[in-house]
Protein backbone atom coordinates (compact mmCIF):
# COMPACT_ATOMS: atom_id res chain seq x y z
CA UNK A 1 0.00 0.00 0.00
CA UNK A 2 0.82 3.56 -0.88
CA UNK A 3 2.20 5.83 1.33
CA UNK A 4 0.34 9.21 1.24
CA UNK A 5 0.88 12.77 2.98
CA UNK A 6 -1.82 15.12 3.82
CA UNK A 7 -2.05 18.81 2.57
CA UNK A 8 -4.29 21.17 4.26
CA UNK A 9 -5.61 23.71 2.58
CA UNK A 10 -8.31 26.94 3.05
CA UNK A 11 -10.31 28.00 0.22
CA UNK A 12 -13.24 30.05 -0.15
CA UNK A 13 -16.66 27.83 0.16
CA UNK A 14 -18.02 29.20 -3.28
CA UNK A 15 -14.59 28.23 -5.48
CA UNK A 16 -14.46 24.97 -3.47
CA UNK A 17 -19.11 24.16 -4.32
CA UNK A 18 -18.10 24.88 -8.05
CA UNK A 19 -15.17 23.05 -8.31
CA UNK A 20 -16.69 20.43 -6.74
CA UNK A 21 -19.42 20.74 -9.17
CA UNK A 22 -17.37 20.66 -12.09
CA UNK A 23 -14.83 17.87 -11.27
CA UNK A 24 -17.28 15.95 -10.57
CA UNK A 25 -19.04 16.48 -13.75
CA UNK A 26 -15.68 15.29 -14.69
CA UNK A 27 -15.98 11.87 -12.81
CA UNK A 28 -12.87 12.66 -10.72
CA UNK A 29 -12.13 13.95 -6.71
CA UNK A 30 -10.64 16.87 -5.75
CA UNK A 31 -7.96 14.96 -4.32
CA UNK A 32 -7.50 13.35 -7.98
CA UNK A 33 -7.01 17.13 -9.62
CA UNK A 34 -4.99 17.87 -6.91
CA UNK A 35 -2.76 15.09 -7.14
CA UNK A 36 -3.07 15.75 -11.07
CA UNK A 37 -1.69 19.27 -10.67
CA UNK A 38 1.39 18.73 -8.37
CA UNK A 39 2.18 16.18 -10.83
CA UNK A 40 2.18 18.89 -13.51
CA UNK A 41 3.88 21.10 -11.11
CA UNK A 42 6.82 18.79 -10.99
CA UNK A 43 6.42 17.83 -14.77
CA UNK A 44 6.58 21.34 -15.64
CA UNK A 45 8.89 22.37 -13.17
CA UNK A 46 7.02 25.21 -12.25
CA UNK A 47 3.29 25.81 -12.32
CA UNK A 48 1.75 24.33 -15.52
CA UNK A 49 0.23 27.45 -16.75
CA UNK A 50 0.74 31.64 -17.38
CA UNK A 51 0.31 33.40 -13.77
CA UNK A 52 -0.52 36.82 -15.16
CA UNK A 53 -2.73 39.64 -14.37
CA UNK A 54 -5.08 39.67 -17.59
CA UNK A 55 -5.71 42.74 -19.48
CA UNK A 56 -9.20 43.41 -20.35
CA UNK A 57 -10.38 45.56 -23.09
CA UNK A 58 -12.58 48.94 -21.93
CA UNK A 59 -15.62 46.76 -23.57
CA UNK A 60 -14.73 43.72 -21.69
CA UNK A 61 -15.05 45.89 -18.41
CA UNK A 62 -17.42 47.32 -19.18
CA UNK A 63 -19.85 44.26 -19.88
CA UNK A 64 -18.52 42.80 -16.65
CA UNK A 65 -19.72 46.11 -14.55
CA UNK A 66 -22.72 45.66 -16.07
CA UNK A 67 -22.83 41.97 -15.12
CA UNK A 68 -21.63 42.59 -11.66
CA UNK A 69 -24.43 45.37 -11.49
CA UNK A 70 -27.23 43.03 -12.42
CA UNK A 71 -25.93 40.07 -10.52
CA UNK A 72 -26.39 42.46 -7.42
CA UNK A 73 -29.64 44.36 -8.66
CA UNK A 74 -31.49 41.79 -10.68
CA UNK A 75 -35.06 43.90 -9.74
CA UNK A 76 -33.98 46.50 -11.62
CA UNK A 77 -33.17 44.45 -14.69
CA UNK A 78 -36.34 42.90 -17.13
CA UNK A 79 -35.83 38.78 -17.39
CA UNK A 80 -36.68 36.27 -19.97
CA UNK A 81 -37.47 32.92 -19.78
CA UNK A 82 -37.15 31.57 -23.17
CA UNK A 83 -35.64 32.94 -26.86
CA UNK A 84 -39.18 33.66 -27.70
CA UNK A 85 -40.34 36.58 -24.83
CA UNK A 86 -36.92 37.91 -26.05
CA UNK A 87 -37.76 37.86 -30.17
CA UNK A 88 -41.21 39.30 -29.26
CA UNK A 89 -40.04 41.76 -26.91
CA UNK A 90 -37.64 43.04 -29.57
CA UNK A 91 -40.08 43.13 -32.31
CA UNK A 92 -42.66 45.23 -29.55
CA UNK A 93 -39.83 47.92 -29.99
């Protein structure tokens, strides 16, 4: 049998629930993607991807201002729940 170490970590509840989510989606643990990225780590001798501060365009911020506004103000904002309201809606203009 395997030796193994424990690793304690603290994350955030939300990034932990949708990583969750998704790696399960993926039929794997997070103790499988974990393992899979310090194996990467040591493959790549460093971490296996960029660490960089991305650079949005003016659009791109502003569309996620706008997001962030209606994510916290979704009252203020008209919903639709299907491709139709939305075609009929635009045609009522």
């Amino acid at each position: 049998m395997n030796k193994t170490s424990m690793i304690h970590i603290r994350v955030q509840p939300d990034v932990k629930e949708k990583a969750e989510e998704i790696l399960n989606n993926l039929g794997m643990t997070t103790t499988e993607a974990v393992n899979i990225y310090l194996k990467q780590i040591i493959l790549n001798c460093g971490l296996p991807f960029k660490v960089r501060i991305p650079k949005f365009s003016d659009e791109m911020l502003e569309a996620i201002a706008e997001a962030e506004e209606i994510e916290k103000h979704p009252e203020n904002y008209k919903s639709y729940r299907n491709l139709a309201e939305i075609i009929e809606d635009l045609d009522n203009e």
